[in-house]
C-alpha atoms as a PDB file:
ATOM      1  CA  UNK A   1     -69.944 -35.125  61.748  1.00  0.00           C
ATOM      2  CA  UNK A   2     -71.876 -38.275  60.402  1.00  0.00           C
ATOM      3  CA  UNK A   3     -72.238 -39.619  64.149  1.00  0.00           C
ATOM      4  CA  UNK A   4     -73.584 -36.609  65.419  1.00  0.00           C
ATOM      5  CA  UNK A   5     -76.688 -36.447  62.855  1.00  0.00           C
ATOM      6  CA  UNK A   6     -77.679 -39.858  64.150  1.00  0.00           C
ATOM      7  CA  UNK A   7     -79.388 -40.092  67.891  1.00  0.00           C
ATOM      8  CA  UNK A   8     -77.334 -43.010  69.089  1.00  0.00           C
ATOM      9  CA  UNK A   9     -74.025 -40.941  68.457  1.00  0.00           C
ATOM     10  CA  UNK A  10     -74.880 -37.520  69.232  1.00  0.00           C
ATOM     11  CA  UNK A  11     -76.249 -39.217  72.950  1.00  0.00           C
ATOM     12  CA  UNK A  12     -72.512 -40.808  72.871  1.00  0.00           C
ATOM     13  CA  UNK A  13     -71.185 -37.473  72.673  1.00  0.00           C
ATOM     14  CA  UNK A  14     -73.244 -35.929  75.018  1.00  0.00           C
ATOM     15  CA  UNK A  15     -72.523 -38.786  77.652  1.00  0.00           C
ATOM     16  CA  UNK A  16     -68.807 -38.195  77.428  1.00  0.00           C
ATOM     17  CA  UNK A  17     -69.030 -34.422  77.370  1.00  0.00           C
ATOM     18  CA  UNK A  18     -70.959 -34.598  80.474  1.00  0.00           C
ATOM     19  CA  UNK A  19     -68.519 -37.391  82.468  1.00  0.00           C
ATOM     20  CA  UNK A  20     -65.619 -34.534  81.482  1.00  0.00           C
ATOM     21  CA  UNK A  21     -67.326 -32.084  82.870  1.00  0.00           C
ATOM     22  CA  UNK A  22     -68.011 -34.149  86.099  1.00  0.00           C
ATOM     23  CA  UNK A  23     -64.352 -35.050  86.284  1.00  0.00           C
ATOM     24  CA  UNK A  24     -63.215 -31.639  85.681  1.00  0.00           C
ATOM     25  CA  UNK A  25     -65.048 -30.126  88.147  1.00  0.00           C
ATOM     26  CA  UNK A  26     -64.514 -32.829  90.856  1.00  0.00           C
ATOM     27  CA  UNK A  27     -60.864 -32.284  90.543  1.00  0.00           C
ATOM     28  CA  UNK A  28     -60.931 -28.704  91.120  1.00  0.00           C
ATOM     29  CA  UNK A  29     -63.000 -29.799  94.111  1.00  0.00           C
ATOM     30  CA  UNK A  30     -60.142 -31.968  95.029  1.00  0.00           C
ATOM     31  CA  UNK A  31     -56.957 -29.566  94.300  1.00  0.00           C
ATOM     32  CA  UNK A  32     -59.073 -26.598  96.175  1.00  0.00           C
ATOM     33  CA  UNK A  33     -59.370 -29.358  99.225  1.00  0.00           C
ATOM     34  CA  UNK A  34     -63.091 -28.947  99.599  1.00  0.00           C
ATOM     35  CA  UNK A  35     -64.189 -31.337 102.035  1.00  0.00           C
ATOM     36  CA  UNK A  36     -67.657 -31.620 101.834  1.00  0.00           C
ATOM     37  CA  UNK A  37     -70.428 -32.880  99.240  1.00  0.00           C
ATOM     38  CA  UNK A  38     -70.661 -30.476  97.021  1.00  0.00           C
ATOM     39  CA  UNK A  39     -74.350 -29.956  95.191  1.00  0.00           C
ATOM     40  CA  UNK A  40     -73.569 -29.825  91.786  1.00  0.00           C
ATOM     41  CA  UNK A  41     -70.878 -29.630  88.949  1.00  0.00           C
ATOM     42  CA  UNK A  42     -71.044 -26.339  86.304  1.00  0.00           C
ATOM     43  CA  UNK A  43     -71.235 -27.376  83.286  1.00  0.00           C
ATOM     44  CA  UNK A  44     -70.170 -25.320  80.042  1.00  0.00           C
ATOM     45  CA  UNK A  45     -72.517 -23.494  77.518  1.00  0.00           C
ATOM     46  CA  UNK A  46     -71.255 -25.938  74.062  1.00  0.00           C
ATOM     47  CA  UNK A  47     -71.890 -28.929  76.561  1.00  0.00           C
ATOM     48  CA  UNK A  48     -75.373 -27.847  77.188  1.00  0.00           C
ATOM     49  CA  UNK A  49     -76.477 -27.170  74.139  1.00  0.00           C
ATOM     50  CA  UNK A  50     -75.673 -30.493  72.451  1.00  0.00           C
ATOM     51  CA  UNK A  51     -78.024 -32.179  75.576  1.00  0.00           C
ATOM     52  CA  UNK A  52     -80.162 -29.301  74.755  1.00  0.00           C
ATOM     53  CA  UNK A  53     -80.480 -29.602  71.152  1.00  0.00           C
ATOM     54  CA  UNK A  54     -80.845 -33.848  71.556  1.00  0.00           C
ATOM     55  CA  UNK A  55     -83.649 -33.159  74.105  1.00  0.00           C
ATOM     56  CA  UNK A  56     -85.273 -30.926  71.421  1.00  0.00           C
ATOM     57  CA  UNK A  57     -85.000 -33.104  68.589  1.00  0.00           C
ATOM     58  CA  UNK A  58     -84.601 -36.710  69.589  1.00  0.00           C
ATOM     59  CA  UNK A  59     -85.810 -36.889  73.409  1.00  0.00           C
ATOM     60  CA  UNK A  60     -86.087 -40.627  73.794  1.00  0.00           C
ATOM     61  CA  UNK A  61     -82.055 -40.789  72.990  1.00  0.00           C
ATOM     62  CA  UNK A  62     -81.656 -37.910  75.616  1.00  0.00           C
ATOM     63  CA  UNK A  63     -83.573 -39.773  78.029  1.00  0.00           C
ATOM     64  CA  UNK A  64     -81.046 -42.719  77.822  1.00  0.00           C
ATOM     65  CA  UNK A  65     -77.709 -40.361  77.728  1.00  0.00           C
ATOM     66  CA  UNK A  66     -78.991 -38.938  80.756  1.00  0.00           C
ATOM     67  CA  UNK A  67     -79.621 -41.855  82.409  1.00  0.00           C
ATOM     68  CA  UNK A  68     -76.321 -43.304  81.587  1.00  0.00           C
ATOM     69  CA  UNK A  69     -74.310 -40.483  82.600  1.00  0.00           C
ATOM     70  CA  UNK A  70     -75.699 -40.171  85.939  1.00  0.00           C
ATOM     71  CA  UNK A  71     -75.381 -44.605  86.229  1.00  0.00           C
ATOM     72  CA  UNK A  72     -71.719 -43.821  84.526  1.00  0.00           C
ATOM     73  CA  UNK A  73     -70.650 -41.236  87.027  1.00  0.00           C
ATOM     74  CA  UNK A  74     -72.119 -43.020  89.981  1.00  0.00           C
ATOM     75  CA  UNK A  75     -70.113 -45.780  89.245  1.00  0.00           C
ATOM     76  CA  UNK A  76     -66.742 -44.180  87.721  1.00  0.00           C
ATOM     77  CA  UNK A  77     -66.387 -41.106  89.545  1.00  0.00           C
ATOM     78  CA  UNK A  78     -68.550 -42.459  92.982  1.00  0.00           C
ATOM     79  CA  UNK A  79     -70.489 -39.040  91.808  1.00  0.00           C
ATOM     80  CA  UNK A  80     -73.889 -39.078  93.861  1.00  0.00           C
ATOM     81  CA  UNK A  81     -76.862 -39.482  91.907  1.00  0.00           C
ATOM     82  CA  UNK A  82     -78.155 -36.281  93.124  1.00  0.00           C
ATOM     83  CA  UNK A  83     -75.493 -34.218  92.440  1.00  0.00           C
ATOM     84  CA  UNK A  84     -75.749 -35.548  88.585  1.00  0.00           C
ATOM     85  CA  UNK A  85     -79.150 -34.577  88.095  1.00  0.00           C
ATOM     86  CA  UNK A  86     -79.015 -31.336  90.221  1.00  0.00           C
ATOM     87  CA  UNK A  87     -75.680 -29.980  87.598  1.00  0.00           C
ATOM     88  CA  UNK A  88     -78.155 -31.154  84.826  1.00  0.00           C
ATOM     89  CA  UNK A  89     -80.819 -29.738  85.873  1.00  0.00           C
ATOM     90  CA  UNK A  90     -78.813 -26.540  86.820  1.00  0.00           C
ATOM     91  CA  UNK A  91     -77.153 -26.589  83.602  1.00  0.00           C
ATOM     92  CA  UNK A  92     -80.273 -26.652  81.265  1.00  0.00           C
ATOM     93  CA  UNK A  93     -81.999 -23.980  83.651  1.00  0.00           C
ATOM     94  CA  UNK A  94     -79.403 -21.729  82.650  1.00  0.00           C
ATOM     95  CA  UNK A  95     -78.516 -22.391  79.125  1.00  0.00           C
ATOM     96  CA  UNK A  96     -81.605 -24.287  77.537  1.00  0.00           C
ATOM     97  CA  UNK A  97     -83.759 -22.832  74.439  1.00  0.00           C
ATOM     98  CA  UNK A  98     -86.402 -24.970  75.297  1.00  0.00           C
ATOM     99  CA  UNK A  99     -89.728 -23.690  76.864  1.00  0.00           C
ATOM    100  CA  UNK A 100     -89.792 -23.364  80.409  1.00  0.00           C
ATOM    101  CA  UNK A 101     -92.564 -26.056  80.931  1.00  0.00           C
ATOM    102  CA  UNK A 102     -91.368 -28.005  78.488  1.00  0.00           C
ATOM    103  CA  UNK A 103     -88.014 -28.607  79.814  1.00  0.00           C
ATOM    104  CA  UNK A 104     -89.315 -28.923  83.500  1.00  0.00           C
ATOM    105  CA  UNK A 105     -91.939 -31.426  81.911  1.00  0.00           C
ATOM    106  CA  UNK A 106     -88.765 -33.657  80.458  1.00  0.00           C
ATOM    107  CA  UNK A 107     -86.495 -33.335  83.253  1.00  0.00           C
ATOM    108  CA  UNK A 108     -89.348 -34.889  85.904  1.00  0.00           C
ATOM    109  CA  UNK A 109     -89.147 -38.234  83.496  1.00  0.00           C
ATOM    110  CA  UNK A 110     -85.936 -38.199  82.705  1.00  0.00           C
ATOM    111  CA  UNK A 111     -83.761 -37.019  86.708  1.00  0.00           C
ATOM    112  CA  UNK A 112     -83.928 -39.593  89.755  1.00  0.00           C
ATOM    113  CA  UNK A 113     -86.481 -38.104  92.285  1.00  0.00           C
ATOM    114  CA  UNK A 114     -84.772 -35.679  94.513  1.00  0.00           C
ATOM    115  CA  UNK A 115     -83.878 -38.364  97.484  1.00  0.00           C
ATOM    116  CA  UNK A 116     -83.976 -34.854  99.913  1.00  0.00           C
END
């Protein structure tokens, strides 16, 4: 519990939560033998809210977790950039507390630019 009250480990946590939930949901892609690109990976409520709560209370360490998972998955997982940022940005949409604006506001510094 000491790790998670400091920025550096809670974004740690976060990372690895999201690569999971990347990995998890690109191999149910694979067993379901989906072909195509698919646009983004769900992501679970407790996973959300950690990135959530981070964003809320130490946004600079978010920024960096963010930008590590996508680089992480991109290079792991060959998980598009894209399709990183759209299952974050999906995921927060649905399960954020943060304002609207605020959390549209964060997510324009902290995603890639859509490349479509």
């Amino acid at each position: 519990m000491q790790a998670l009250q400091k920025p550096v480990g809670a974004a740690a946590t976060v990372r690895h939560a999201f690569l999971d939930e990347f990995a998890s949901g690109k191999e149910l892609d694979e067993a379901a033998g989906a072909t195509g690109p698919t646009t983004f990976y769900g992501i679970t409520t407790p996973v959300v809210s950690m990135l959530d709560w981070l964003i809320r209370h130490h946004p600079q360490s978010a920024y960096h977790a963010i930008a590590e998972t996508i680089g992480d998955a991109e290079r792991r997982m060959d998980i598009p950039r894209d399709v990183s940022a759209e299952s974050i940005r999906t995921a927060l949409g649905l399960d954020s507390k943060l304002p609207r604006q605020a959390r549209l506001a964060f997510l324009e510094r902290a995603l890639p630019p859509k490349s479509h």
